[in-house]
Protein backbone atom coordinates (compact mmCIF):
# COMPACT_ATOMS: atom_id res chain seq x y z
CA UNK A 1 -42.95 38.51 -8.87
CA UNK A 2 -46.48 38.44 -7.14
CA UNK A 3 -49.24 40.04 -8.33
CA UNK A 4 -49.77 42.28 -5.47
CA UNK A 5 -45.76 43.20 -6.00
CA UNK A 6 -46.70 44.07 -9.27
CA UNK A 7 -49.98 45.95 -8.77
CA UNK A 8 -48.32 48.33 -5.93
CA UNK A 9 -45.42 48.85 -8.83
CA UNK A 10 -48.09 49.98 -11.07
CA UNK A 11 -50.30 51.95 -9.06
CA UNK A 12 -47.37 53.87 -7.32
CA UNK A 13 -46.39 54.92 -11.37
CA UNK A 14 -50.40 55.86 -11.96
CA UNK A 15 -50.38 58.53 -8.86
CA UNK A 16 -48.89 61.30 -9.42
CA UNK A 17 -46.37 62.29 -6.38
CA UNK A 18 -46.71 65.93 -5.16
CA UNK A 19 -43.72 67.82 -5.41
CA UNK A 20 -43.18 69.01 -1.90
CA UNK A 21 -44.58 67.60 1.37
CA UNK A 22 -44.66 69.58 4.42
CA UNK A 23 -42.24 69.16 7.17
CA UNK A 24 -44.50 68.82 9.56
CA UNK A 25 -45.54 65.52 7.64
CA UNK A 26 -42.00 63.71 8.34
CA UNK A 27 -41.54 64.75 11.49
CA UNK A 28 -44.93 63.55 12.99
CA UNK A 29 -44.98 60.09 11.07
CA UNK A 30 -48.46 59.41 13.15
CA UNK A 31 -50.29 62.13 11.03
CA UNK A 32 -50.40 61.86 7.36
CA UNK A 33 -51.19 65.15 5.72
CA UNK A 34 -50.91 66.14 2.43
CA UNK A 35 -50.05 69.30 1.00
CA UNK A 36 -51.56 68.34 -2.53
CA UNK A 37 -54.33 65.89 -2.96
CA UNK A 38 -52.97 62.86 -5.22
CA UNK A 39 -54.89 62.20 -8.80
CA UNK A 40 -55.32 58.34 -10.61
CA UNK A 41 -55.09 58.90 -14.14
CA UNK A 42 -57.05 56.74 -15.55
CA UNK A 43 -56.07 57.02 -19.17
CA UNK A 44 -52.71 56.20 -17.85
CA UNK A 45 -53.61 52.80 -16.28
CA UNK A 46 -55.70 51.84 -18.97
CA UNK A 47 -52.28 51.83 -21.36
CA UNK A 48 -50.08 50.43 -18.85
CA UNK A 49 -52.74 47.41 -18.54
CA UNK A 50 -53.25 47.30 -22.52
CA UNK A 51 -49.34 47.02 -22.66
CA UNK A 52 -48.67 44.32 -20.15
CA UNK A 53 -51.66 42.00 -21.97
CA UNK A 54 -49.71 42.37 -24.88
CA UNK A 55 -46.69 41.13 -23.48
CA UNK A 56 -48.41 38.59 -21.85
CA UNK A 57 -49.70 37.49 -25.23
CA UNK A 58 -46.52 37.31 -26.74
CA UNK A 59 -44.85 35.58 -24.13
CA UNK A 60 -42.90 38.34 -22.87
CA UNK A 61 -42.17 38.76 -19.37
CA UNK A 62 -41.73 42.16 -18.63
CA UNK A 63 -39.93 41.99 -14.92
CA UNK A 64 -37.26 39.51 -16.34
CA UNK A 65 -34.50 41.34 -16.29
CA UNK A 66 -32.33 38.99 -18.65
CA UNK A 67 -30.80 40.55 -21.92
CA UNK A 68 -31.63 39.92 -25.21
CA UNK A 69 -29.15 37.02 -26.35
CA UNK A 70 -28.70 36.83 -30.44
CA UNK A 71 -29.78 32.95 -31.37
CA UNK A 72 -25.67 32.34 -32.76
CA UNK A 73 -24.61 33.30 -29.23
CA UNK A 74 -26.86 31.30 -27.70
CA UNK A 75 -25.97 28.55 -29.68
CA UNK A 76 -22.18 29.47 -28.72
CA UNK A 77 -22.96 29.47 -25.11
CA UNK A 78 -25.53 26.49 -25.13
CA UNK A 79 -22.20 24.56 -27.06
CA UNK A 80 -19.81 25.79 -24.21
CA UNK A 81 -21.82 24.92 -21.61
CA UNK A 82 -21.86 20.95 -23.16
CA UNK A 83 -18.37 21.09 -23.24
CA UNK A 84 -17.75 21.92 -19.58
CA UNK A 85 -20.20 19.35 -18.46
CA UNK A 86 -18.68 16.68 -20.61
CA UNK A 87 -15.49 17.36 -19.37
CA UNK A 88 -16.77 17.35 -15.72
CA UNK A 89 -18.44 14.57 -16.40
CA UNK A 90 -15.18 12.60 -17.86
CA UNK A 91 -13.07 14.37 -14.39
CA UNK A 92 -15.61 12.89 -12.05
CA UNK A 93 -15.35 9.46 -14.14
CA UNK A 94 -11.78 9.74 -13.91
CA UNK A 95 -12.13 10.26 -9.82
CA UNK A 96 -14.22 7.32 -9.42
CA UNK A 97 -11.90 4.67 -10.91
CA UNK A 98 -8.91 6.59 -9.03
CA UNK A 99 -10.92 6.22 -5.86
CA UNK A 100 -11.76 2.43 -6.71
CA UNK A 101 -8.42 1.72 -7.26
CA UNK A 102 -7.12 2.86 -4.73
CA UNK A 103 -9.74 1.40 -2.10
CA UNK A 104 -8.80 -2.06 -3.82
CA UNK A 105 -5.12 -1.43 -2.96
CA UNK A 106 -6.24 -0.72 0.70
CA UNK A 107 -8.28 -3.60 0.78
CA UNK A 108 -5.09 -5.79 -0.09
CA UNK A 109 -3.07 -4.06 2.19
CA UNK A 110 -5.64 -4.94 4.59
CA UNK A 111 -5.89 -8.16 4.27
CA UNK A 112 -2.02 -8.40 4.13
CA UNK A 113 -1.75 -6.30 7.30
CA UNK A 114 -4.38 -8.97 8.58
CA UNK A 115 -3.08 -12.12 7.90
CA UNK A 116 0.18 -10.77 9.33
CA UNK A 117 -1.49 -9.96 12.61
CA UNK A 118 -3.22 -13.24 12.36
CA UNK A 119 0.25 -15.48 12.00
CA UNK A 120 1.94 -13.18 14.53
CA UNK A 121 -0.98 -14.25 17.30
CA UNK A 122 -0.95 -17.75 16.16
CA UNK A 123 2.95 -18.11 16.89
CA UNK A 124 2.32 -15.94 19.98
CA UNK A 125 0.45 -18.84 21.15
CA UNK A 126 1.96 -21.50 19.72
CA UNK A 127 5.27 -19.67 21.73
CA UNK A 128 3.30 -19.86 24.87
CA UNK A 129 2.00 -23.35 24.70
CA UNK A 130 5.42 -24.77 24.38
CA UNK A 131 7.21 -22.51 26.93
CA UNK A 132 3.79 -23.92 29.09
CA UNK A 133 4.32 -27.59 27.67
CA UNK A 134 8.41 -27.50 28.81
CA UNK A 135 7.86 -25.84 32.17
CA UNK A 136 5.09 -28.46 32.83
CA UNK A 137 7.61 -31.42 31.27
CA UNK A 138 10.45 -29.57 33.44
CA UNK A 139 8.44 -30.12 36.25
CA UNK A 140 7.56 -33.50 35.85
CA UNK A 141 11.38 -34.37 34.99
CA UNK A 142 12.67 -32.76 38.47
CA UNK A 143 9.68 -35.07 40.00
CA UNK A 144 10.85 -38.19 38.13
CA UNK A 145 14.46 -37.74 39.30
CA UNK A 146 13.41 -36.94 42.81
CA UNK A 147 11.62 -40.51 42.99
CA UNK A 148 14.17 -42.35 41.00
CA UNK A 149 16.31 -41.19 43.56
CA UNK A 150 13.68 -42.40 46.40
CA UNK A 151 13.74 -45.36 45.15
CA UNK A 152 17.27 -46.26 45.61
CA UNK A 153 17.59 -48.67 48.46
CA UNK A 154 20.70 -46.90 50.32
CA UNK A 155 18.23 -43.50 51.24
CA UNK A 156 16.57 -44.34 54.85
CA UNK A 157 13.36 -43.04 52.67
CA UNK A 158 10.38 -45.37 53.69
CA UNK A 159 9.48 -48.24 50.94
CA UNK A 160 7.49 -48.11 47.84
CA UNK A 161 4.60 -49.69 49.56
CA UNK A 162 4.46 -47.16 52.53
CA UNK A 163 1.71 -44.45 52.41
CA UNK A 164 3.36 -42.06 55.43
CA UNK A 165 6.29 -39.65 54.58
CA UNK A 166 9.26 -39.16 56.30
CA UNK A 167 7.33 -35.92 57.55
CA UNK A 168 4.84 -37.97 59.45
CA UNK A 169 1.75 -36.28 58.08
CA UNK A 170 0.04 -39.06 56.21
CA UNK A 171 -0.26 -37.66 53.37
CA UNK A 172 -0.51 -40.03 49.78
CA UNK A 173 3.06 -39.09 47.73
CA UNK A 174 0.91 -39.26 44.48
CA UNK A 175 -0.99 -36.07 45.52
CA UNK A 176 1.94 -34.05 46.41
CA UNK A 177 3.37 -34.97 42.55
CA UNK A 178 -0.04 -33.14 41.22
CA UNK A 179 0.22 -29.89 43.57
């Protein structure tokens, strides 16, 4: 508590209140008027001053509002208390290595879940390539047969030697093989 919180407290004991105010006085709350002039007793705030130096001497703080707590019970309490944070202490210990645990299982399953993915893409391709690698070799079969069976000598095809196709366009045979 502040000092000025503490020095209103005390000098709103030391005046004494009048017992009746007029009505006049609430209802006009620019005017203040008194019926009966306030006194300061003096005598009075000289005690309550001696008192609270004394109680600052001995330690004593007068606005704490804490009861008095026999030195067994607070040893009782102060013992309970240790308890309870001992056995936090051992629940949050016992989270920890739960949570560790458990984030090395996910890591595994991770890197099983992974790996899987990995294989699945590498056979994915490997798939492709050879479905690419036959259709390519498919091609090139169908090609082979269709000049094996140029160069049979019964077809009215032109010779080996011959550039020109039957089509007449001039074109190289070896280029059309590569379209």
């Amino acid at each position: 508590m502040s000092y000025r919180v503490v020095m209103r407290k005390m000098t709103q004991q030391l005046w004494r209140q009048p017992a009746t105010l007029p009505v006049w006085n609430v209802l006009q709350q620019r005017f203040f008027c008194l019926s009966v002039p306030l006194r300061f007793d003096i005598k009075k705030y000289e005690m309550e001053k001696r008192r609270r130096r004394e109680l600052e001497r001995a330690g004593i703080d007068e606005d704490d509002d804490a009861p008095w707590v026999a030195p067994e019970e607070q040893e009782r309490i102060d013992q309970e208390a240790e308890m309870r944070a001992k056995e936090e202490a051992e629940r949050v210990q016992q989270m920890l290595e739960r949570r560790a645990k458990e984030d090395i299982e996910k890591r595994k399953k991770f890197r099983e879940f992974r790996a899987q993915q990995l294989a699945m893409s590498r056979n994915r391709k490997a798939a492709n390539a050879t479905v690419k690698q036959s259709t390519r070799g498919a091609g090139r079969v169908v090609e082979e047969f269709v000049n094996d069976a140029s160069d049979d000598p019964s077809s009215s095809s032109p010779s080996p030697g011959d550039d020109s196709l039957p089509g007449g366009d001039g074109r190289d045979g070896a280029t059309d093989q590569h379209r």
